[in-house]
Protein backbone atom coordinates (compact mmCIF):
# COMPACT_ATOMS: atom_id res chain seq x y z
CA UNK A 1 -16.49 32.35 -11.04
CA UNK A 2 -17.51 35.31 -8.83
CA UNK A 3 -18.47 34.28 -5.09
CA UNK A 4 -21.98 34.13 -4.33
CA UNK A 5 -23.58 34.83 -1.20
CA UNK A 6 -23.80 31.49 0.49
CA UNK A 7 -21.37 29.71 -1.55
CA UNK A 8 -19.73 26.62 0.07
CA UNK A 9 -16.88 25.04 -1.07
CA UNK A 10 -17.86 21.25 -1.41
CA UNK A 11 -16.08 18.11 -2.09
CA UNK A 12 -17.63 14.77 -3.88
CA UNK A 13 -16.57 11.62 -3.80
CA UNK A 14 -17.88 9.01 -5.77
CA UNK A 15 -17.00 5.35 -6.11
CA UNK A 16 -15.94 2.53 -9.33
CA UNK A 17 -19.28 1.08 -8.47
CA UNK A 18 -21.26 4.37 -9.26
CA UNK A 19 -19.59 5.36 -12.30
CA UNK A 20 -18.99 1.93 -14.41
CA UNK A 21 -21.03 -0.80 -15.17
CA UNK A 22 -22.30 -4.48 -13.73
CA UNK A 23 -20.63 -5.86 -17.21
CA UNK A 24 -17.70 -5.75 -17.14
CA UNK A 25 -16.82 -2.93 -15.01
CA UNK A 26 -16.69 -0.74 -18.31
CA UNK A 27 -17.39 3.20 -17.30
CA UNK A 28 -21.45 3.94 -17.37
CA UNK A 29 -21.09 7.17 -19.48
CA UNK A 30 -24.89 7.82 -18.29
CA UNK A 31 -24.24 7.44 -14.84
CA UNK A 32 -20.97 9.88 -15.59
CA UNK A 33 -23.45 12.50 -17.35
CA UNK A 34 -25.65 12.62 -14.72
CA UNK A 35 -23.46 13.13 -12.15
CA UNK A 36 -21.28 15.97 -14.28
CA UNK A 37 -25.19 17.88 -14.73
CA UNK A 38 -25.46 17.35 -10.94
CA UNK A 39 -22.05 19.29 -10.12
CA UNK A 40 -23.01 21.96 -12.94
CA UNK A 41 -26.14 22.73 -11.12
CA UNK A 42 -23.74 23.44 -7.75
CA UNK A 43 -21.19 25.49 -9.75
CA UNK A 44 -24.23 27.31 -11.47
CA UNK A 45 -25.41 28.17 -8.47
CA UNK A 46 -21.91 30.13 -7.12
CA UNK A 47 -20.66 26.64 -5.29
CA UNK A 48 -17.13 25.70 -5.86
CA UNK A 49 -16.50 21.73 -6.40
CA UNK A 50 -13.95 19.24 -6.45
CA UNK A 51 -14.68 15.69 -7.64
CA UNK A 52 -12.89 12.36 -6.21
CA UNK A 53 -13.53 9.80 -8.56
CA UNK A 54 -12.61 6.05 -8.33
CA UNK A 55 -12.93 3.97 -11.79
CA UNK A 56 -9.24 3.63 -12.96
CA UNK A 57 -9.02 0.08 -12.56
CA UNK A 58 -12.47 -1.26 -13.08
CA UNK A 59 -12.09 1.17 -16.96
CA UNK A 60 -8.41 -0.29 -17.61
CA UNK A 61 -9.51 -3.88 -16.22
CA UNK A 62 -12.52 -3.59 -18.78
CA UNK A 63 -10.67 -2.36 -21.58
CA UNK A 64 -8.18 -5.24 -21.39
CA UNK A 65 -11.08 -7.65 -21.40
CA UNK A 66 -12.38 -8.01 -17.81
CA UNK A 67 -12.86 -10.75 -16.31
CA UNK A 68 -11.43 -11.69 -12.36
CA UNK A 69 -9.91 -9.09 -11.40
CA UNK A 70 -6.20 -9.24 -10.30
CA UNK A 71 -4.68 -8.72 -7.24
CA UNK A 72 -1.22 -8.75 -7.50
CA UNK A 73 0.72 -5.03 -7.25
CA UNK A 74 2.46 -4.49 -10.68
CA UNK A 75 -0.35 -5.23 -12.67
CA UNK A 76 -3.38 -3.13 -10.48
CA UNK A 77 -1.00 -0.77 -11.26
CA UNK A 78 -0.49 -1.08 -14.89
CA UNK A 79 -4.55 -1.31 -15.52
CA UNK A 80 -4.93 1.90 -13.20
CA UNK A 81 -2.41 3.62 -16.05
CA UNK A 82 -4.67 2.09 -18.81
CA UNK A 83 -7.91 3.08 -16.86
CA UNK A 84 -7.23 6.27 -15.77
CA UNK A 85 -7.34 8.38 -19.18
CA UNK A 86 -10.04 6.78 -20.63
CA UNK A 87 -12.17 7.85 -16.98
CA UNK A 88 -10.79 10.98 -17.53
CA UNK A 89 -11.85 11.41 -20.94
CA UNK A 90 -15.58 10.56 -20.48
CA UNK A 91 -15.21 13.37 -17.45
CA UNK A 92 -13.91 15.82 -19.91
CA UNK A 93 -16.40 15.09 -22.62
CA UNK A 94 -19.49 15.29 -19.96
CA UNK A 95 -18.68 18.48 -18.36
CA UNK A 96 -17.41 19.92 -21.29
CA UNK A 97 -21.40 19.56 -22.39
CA UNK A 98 -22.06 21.87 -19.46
CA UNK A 99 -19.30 24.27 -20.68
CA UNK A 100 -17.03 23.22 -17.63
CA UNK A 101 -13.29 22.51 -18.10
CA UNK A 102 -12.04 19.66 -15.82
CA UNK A 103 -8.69 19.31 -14.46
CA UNK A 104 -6.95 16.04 -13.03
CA UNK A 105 -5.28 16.00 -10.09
CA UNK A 106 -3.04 12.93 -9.19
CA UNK A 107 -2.57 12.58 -5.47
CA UNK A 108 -1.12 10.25 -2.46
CA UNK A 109 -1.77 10.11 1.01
CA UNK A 110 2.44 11.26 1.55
CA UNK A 111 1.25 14.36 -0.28
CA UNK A 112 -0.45 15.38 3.32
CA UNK A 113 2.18 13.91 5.40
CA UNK A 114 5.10 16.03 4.17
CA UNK A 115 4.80 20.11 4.37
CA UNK A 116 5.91 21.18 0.62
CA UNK A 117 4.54 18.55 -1.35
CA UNK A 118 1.13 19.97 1.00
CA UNK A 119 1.75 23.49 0.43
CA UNK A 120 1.70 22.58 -3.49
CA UNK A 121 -1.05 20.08 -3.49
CA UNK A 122 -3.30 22.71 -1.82
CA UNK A 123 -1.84 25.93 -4.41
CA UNK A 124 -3.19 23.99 -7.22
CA UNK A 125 -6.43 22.64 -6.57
CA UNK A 126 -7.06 26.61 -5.30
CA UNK A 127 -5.83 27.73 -8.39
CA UNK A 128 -7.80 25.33 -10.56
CA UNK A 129 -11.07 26.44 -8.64
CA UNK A 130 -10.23 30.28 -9.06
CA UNK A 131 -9.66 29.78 -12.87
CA UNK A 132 -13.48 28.37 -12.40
CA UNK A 133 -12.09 24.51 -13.02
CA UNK A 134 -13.71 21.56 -11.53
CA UNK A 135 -10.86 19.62 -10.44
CA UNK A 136 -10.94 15.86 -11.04
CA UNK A 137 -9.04 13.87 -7.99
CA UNK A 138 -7.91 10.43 -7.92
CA UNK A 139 -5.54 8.42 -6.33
CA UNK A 140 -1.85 8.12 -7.88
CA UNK A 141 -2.20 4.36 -7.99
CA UNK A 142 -0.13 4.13 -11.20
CA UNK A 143 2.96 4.10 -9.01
CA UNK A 144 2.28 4.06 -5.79
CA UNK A 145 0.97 0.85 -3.73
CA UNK A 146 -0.65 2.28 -0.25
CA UNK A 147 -3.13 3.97 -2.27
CA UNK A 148 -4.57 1.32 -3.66
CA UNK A 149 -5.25 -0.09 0.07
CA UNK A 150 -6.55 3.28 0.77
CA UNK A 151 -10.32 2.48 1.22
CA UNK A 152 -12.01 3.19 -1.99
CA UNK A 153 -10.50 7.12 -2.11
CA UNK A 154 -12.78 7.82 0.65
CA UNK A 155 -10.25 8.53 3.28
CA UNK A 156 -8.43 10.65 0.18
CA UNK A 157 -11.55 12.74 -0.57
CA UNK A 158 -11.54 13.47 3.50
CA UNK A 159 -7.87 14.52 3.25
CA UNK A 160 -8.65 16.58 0.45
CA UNK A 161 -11.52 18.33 1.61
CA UNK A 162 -9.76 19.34 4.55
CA UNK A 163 -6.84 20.44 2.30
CA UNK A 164 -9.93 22.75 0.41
CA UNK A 165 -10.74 23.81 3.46
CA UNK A 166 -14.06 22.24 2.02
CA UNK A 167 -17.39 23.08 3.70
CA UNK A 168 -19.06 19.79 2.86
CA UNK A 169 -17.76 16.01 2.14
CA UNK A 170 -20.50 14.24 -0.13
CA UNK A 171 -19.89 10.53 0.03
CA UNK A 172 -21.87 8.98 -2.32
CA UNK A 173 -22.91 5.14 -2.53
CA UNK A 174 -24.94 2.57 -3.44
CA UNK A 175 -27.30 3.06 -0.29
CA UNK A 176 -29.78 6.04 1.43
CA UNK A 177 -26.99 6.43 3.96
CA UNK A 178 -25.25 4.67 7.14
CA UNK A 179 -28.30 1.96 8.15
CA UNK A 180 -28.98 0.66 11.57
CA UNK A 181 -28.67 -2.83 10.04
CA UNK A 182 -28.58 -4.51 6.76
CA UNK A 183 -32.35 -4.25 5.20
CA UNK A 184 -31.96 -7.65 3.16
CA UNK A 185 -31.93 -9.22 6.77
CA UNK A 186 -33.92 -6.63 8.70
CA UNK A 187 -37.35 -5.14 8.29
CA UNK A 188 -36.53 -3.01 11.11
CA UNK A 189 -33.11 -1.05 9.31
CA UNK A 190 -33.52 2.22 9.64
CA UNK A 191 -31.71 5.46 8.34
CA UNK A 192 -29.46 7.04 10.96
CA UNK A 193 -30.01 10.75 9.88
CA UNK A 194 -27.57 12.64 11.96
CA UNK A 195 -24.18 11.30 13.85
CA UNK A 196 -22.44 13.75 16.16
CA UNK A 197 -19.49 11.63 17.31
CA UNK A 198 -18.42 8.27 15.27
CA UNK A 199 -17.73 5.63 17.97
CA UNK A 200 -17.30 1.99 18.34
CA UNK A 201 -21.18 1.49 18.09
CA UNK A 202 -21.27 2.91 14.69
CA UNK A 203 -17.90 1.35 13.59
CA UNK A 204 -19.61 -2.17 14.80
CA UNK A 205 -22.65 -1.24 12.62
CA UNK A 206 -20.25 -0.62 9.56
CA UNK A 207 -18.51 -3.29 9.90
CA UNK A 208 -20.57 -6.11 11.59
CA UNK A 209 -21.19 -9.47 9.32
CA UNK A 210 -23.53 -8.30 6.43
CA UNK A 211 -22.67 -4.95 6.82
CA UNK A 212 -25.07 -2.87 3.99
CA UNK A 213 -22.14 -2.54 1.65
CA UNK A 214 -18.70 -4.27 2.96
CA UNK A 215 -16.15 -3.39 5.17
CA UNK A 216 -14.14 -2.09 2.04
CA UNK A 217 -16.96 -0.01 1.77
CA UNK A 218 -19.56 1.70 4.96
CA UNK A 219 -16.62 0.95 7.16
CA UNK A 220 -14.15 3.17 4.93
CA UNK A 221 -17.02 5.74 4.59
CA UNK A 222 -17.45 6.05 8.62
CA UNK A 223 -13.67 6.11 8.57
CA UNK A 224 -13.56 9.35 6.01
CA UNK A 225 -16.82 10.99 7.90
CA UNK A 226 -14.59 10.80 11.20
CA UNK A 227 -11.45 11.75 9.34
CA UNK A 228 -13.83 15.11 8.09
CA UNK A 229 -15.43 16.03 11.46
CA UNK A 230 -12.08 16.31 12.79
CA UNK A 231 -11.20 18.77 10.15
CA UNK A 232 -14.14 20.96 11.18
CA UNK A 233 -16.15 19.43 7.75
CA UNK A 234 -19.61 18.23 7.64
CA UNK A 235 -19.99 14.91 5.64
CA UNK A 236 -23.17 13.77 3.76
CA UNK A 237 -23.21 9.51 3.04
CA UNK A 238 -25.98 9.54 0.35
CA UNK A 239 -27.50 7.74 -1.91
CA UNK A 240 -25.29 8.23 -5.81
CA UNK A 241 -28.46 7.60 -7.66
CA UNK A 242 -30.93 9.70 -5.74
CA UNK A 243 -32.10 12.91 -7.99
CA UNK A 244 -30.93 16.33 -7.01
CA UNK A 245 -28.95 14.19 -4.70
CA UNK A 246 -25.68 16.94 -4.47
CA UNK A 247 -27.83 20.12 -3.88
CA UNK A 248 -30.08 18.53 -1.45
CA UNK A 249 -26.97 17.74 0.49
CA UNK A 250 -25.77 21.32 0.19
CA UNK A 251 -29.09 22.50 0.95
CA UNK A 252 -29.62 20.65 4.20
CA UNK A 253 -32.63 18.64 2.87
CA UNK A 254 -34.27 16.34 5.15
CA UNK A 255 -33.69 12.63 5.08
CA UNK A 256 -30.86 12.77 2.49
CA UNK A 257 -28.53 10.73 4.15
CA UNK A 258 -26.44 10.63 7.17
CA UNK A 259 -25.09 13.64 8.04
CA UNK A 260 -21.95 13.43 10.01
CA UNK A 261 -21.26 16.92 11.77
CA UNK A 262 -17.99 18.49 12.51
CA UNK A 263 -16.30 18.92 15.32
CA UNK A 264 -14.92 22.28 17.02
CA UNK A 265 -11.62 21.98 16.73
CA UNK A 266 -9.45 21.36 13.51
CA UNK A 267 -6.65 18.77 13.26
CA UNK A 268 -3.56 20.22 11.41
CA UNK A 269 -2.85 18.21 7.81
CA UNK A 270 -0.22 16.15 9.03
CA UNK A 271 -1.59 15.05 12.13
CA UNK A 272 -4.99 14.15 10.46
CA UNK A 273 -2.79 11.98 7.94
CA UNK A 274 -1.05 10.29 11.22
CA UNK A 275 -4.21 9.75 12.58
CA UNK A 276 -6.43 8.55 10.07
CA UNK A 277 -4.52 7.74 6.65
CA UNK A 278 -1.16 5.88 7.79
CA UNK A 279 -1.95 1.97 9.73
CA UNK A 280 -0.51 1.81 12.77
CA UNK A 281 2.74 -1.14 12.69
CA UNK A 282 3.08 -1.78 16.18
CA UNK A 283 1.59 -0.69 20.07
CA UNK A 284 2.98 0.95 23.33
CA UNK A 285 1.25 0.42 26.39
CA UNK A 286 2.01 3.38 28.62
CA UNK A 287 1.33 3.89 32.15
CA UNK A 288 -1.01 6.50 34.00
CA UNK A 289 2.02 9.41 34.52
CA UNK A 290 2.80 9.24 30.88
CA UNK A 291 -1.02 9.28 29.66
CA UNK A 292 -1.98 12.42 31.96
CA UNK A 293 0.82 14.06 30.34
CA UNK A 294 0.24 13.09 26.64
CA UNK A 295 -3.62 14.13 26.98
CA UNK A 296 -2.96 17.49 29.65
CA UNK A 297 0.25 18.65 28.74
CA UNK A 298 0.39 17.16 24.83
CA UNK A 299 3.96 16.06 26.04
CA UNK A 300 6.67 13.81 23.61
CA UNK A 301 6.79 10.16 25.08
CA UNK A 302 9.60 9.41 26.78
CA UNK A 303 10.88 5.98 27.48
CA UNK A 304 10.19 5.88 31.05
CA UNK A 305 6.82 6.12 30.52
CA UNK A 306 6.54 3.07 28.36
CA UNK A 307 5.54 -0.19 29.60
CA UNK A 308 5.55 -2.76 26.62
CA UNK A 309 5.79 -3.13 23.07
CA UNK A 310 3.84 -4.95 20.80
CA UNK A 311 4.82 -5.45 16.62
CA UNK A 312 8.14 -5.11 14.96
CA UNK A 313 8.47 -1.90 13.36
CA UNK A 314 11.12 0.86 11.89
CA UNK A 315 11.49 4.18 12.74
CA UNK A 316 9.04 6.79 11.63
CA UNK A 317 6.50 4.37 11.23
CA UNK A 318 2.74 4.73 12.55
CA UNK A 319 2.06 3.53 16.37
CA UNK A 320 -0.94 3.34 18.40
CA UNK A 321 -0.64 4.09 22.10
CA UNK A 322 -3.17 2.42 25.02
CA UNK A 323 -2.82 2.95 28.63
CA UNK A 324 -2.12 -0.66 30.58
CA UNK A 325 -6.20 -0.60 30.41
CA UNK A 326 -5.52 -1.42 26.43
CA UNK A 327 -7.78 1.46 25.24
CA UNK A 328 -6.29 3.21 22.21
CA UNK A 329 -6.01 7.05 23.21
CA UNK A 330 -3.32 8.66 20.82
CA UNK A 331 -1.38 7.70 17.55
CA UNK A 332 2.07 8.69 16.86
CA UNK A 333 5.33 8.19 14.75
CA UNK A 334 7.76 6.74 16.46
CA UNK A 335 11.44 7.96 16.33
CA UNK A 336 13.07 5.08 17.24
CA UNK A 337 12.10 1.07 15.77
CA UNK A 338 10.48 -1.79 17.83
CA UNK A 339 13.93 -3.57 18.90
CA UNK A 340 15.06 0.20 20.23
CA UNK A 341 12.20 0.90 21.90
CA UNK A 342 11.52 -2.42 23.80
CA UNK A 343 15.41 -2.28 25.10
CA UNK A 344 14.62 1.21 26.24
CA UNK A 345 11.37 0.99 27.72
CA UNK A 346 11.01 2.11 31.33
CA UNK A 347 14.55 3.66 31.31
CA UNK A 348 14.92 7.56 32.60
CA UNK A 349 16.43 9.58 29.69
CA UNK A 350 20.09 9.65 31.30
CA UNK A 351 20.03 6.06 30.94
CA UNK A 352 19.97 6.01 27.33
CA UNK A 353 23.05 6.11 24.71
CA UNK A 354 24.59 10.01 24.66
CA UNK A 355 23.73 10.00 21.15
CA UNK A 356 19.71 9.01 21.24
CA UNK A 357 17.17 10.86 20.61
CA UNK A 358 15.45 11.05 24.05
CA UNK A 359 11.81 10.80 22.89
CA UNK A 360 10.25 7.71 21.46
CA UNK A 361 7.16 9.89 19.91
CA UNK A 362 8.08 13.36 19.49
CA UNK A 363 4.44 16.39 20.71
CA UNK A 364 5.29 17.13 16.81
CA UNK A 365 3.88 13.24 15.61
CA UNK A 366 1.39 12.28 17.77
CA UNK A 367 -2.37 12.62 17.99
CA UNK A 368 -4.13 12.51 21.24
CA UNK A 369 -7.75 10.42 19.84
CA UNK A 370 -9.63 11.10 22.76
């Protein structure tokens, strides 16, 4: 596919709840149709598109007979290896009615964390698009376990639209967009139409008791909107069964949803993974010196600068780091676990064991949030 003039790279996510049914949780090949016409109108008209699909498990649940569904590990992961080729086989069959070829694209958050498994992700979904291939993403739940905690592939359709170096992030749901309250309670819920910065007011509004559709669900949306905007991508939250939904989004149209926009300055793969993707395991409170000089100088921690600890935790795992006011500011890996790092804290470098590594969060692993 040649490059048209205005052609934006976009990513779409969509969710088990918009592609399979109420009974049973068997895939809605009509729903699947009309959103594989939808992306062949975009690619028609010069756009390049990759789709993130949920389904998996709902498909494999359904095809062993439904029911509750389980929640146990081994077997989520079992059905998501039962579910995931018939999902992919209703894809291929719908898009190969619009002439399109799909390709499927397995992925896990580590697959941003670590630089060569990044470098390869990102050489074959831009391969797949050049070859004029819509490529089909979903999570790699078959055998791994933190994807399947991983918000609904939300947060996973953020990573990989920044790894597209997507223009747009289409989140689509089962509502108009991020409401100002739940409309089953409130005459007065409104559509918020544009966000600039995603803050604890919004969070609140995602999350809050009868939130519009879960915490599993706005609040993970928000989460991925943030995640984009800090990867200089605009994100849409729309409405899944609104006609002409996808190029309305694309095309700016009024009232389509919430539109999240992007901020100026781009977070690096791995630190976007650190900061949004990987929960934190534990806390350090720091004090004022070592704050200034995380935020103004993006300095390592050292242990001096550490006041407490809070969690048990191992090395390399995720941290978040306050100031003695308790007000998250940066997220880091830490180099060193919890029972290290609480004997350590306040100590001046030459106090430590010759051997140590000197910093508890290396410049390298942390994120300054603010």
């Amino acid at each position: 596919m040649t490059a048209q003039a205005g052609a934006r790279t976009v990513v779409v996510k969509v969710g088990s709840s918009s592609v399979t049914g109420t009974d049973g949780g068997g895939i809605d090949a009509a729903a699947v149709e009309a959103l594989c016409a939808q992306i062949a109108e975009l690619r028609s008209a010069g756009h390049s598109v990759v789709l993130v699909t949920s389904g998996a498990i709902s498909a494999g649940w359904s095809a062993l007979g439904g029911g509750s569904r389980p929640a146990d590990l081994a077997t989520l992961q079992a059905v998501s290896a039962i579910g995931q080729h018939r999902l992919m086989r209703v894809y291929d069959d719908s898009f190969a009615r619009h002439g399109l070829t799909v390709g499927q694209v397995l992925l896990a958050p580590l697959d941003f964390a670590h630089r060569q498994q990044y470098l390869h992700a990102r050489q074959t979904l831009s391969r797949l698009l050049e070859l004029s291939v819509v490529p089909v993403v979903n999570e790699n739940d078959a055998t791994s376990d933190d994807e399947i905690r991983f918000g609904d592939n939300d947060r996973l359709a953020a990573l990989v639209a920044h790894l597209v170096a997507a223009d747009l992030l289409v989140l689509l749901t089962d509502t108009p967009g991020l409401l100002t309250a739940d409309p089953r309670k409130s005459d007065e819920a409104s559509l918020i139409e544009e966000v600039v910065e995603v803050d604890q007011r919004l969070e609140a509004i995602a999350s809050g008791p009868g939130s519009t559709i879960g915490s599993g669900g706005m609040l993970s949306k928000l989460a991925a909107a943030k995640m984009a905007a800090w990867s200089g991508v605009e994100t849409v939250i729309a409405e899944s069964g609104r006609p002409g939904v996808l190029m309305d989004s694309v095309r700016g149209t009024p009232r389509i949803g919430t539109v999240f926009r992007p901020r100026p300055r781009r977070l690096p793969a791995r630190k976007l993974w650190i900061a949004f993707a990987v929960a934190a395991g534990g806390t350090l409170v720091v004090d004022d010196g070592a704050r200034r000089a995380l935020i103004e100088r993006e300095a390592s921690l050292l242990p001096a600068g550490v006041v407490s600890v809070s969690g048990e935790f191992e090395a390399e795992s995720a941290v978040e780091i306050t100031g003695t006011d308790g007000v998250v500011f940066a997220k880091g890996l830490v180099r060193h676990g919890s029972q290290h790092v609480r004997a350590w804290a306040g100590h001046r470098t030459t106090e430590l064991p010759d051997d140590a590594i000197h910093e508890i969060v290396h410049r390298d692993d942390l994120v300054v949030l603010t």
